[in-house]
C-alpha atoms as a PDB file:
ATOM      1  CA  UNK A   1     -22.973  16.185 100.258  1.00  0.00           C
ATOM      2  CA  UNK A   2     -20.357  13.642 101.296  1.00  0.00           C
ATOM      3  CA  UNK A   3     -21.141  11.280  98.117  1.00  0.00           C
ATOM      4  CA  UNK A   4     -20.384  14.989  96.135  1.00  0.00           C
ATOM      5  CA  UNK A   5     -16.759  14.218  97.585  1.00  0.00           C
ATOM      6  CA  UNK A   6     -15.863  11.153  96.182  1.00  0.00           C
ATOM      7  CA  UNK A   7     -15.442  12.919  92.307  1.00  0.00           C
ATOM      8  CA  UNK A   8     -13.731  15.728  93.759  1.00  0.00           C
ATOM      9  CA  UNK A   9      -9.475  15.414  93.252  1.00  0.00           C
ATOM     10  CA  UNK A  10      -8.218  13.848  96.607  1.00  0.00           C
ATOM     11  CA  UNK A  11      -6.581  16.795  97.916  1.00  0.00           C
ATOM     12  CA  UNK A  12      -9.807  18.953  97.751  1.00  0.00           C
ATOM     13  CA  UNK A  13     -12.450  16.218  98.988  1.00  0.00           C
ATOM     14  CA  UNK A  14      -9.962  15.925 101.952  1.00  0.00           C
ATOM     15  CA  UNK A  15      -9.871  19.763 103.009  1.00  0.00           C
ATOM     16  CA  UNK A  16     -13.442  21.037 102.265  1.00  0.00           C
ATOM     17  CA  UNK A  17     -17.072  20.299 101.969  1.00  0.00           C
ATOM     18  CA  UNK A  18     -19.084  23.234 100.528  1.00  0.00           C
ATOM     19  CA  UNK A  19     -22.642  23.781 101.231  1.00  0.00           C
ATOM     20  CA  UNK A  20     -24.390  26.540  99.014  1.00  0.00           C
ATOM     21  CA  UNK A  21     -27.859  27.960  99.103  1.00  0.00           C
ATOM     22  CA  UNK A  22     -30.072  31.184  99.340  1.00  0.00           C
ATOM     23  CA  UNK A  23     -30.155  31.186 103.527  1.00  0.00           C
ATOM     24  CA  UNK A  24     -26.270  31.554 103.911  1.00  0.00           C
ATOM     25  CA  UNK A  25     -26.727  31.147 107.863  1.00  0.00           C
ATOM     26  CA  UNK A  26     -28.929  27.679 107.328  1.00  0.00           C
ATOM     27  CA  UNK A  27     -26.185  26.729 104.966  1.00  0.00           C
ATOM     28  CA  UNK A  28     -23.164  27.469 107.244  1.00  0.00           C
ATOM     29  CA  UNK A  29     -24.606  25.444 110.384  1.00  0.00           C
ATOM     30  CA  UNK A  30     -25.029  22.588 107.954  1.00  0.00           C
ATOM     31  CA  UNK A  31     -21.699  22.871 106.911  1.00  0.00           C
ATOM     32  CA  UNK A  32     -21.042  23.254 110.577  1.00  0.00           C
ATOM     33  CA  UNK A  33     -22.868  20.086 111.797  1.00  0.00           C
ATOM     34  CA  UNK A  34     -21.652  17.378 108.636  1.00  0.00           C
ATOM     35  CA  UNK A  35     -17.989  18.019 108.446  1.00  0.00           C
ATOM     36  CA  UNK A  36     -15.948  16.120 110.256  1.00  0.00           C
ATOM     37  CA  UNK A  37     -14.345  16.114 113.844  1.00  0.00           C
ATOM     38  CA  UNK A  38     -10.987  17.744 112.704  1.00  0.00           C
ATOM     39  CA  UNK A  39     -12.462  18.989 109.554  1.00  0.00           C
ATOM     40  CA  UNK A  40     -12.079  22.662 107.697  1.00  0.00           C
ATOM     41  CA  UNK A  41     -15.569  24.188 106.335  1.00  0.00           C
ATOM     42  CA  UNK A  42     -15.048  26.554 103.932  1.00  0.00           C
ATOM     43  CA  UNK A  43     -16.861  29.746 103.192  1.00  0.00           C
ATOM     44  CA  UNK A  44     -16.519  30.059  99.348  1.00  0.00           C
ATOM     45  CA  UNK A  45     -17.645  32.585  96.977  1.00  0.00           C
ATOM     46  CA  UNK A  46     -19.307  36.103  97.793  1.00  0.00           C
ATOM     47  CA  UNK A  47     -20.659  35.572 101.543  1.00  0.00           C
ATOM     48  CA  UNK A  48     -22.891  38.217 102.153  1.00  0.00           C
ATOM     49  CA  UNK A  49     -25.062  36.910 105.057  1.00  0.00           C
ATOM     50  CA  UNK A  50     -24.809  38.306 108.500  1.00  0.00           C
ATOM     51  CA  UNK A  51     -22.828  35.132 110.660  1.00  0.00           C
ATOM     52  CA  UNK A  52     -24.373  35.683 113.994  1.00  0.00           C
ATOM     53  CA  UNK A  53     -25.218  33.871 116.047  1.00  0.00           C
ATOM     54  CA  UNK A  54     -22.128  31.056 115.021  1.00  0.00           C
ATOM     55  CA  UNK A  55     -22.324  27.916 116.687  1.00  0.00           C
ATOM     56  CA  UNK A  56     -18.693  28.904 118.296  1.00  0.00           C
ATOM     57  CA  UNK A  57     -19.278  25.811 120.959  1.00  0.00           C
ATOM     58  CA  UNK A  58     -20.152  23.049 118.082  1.00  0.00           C
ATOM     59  CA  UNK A  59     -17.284  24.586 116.432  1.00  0.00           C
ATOM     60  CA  UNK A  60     -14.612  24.293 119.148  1.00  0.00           C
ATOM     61  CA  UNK A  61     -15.779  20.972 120.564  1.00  0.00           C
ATOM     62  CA  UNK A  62     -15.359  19.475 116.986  1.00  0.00           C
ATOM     63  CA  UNK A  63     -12.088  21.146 116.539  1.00  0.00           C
ATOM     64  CA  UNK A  64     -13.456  22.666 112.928  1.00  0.00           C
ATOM     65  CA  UNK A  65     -11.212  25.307 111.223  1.00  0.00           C
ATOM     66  CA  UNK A  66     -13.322  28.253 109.236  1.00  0.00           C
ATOM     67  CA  UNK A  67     -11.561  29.046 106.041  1.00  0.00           C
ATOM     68  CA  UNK A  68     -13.096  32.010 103.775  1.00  0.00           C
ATOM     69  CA  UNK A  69     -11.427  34.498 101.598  1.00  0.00           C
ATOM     70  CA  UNK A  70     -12.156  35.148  97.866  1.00  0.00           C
ATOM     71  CA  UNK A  71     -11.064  32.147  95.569  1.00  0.00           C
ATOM     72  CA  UNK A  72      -7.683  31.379  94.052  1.00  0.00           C
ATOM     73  CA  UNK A  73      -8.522  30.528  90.763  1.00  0.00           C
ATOM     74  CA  UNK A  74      -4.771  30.076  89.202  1.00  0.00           C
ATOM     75  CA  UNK A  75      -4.238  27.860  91.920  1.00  0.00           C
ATOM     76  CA  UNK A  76      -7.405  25.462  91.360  1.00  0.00           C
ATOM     77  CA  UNK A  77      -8.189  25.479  88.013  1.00  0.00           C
ATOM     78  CA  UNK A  78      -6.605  22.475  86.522  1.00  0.00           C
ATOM     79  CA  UNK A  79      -8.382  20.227  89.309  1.00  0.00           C
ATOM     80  CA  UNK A  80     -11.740  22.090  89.263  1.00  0.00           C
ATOM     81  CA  UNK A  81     -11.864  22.643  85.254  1.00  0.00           C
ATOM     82  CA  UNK A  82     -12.573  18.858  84.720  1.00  0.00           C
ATOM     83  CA  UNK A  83     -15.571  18.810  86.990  1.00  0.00           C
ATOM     84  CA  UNK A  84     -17.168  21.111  85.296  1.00  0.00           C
ATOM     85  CA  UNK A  85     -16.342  20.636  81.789  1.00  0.00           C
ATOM     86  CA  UNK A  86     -16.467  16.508  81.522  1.00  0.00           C
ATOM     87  CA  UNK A  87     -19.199  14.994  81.003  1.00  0.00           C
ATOM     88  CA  UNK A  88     -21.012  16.570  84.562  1.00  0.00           C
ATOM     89  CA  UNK A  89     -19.795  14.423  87.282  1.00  0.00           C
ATOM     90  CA  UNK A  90     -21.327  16.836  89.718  1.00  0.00           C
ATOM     91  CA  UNK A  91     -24.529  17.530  88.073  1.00  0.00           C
ATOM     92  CA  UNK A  92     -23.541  21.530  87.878  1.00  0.00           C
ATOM     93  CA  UNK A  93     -25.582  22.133  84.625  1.00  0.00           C
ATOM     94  CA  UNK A  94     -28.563  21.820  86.763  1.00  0.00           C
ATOM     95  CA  UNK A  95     -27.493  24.574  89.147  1.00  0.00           C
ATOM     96  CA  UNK A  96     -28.502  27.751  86.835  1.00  0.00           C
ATOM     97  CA  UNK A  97     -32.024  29.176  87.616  1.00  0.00           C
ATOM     98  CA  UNK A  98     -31.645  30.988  84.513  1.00  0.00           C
ATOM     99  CA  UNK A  99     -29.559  31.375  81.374  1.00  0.00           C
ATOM    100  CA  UNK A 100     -29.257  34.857  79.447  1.00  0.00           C
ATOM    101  CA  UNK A 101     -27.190  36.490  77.071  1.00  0.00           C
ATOM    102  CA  UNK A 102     -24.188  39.272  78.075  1.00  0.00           C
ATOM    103  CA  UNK A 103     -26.314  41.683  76.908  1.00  0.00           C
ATOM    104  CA  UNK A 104     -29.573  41.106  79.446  1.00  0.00           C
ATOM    105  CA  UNK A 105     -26.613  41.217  82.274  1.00  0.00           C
ATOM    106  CA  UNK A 106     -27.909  44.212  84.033  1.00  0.00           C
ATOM    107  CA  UNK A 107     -31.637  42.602  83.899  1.00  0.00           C
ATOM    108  CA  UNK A 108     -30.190  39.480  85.405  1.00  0.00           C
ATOM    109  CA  UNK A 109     -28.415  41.517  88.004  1.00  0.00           C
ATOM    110  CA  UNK A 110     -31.420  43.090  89.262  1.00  0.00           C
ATOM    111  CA  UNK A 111     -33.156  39.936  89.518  1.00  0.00           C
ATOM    112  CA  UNK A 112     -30.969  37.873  91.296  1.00  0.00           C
ATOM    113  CA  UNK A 113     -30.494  40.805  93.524  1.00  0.00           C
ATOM    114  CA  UNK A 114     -34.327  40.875  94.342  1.00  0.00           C
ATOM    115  CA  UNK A 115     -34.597  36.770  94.087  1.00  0.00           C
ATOM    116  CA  UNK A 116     -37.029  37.194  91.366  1.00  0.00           C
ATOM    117  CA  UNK A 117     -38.745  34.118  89.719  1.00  0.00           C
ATOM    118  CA  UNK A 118     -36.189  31.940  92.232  1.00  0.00           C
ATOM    119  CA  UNK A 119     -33.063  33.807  90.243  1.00  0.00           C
ATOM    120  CA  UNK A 120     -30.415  32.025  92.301  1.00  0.00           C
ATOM    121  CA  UNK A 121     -27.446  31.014  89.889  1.00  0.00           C
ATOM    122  CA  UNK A 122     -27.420  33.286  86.474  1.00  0.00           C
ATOM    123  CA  UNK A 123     -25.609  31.944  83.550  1.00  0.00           C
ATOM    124  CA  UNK A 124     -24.574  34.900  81.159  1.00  0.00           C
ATOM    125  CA  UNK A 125     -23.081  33.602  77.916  1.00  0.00           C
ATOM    126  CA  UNK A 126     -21.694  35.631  74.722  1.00  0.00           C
END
């Protein structure tokens, strides 16, 4: 996760690490234990896991802030765009489970709701 920083735009490599996965606690605590003594994690995206128990101790003796709230996209768009767009610095085009068309949206709804076939990122294109 920390070499994922170095293509990120100064300014966001220096106020977040994000850790994504399936187990939303598992991936919190790891955000928890590699971020930095002073550092921010950040809870981005739809969170929908129950946070109990936090690791409030870990947390206070490493002086980490918790930042969540839904993205500002206006905001963060002309750093983030790039990423995603040129050329795959981050290797994102390998994060889709599955690719479907607008139409089958409802389909891939329901199975990334139930986790089917390992449905964990759904790319719906026109």
């Amino acid at each position: 996760a920390q070499r994922l920083t170095s293509f990120l735009p100064d300014r966001l490599a220096e106020r977040m690490m994000q850790t994504a996965g399936i187990d939303r606690l598992a991936s919190l605590h790891a955000a928890v234990e590699i971020v930095r003594r002073g550092g921010t994690v950040s809870v981005v995206g739809v969170y929908g896991g129950a946070a109990d128990p936090m690791p409030m101790m870990q947390m206070f003796d490493k002086q980490i802030q918790l930042r969540m709230g839904q993205a500002n996209v206006r905001r963060w768009v002309d750093d983030i765009l790039p990423l995603l767009t040129d050329d795959d610095p981050l290797g994102v085009d390998t994060f889709a489970t599955h690719r479907m068309a607008l139409e089958d949206a409802p389909h891939g709804y329901e199975i990334f709701q139930a986790k089917k076939d390992g449905a964990s990122k759904i790319v719906l294109s026109t």
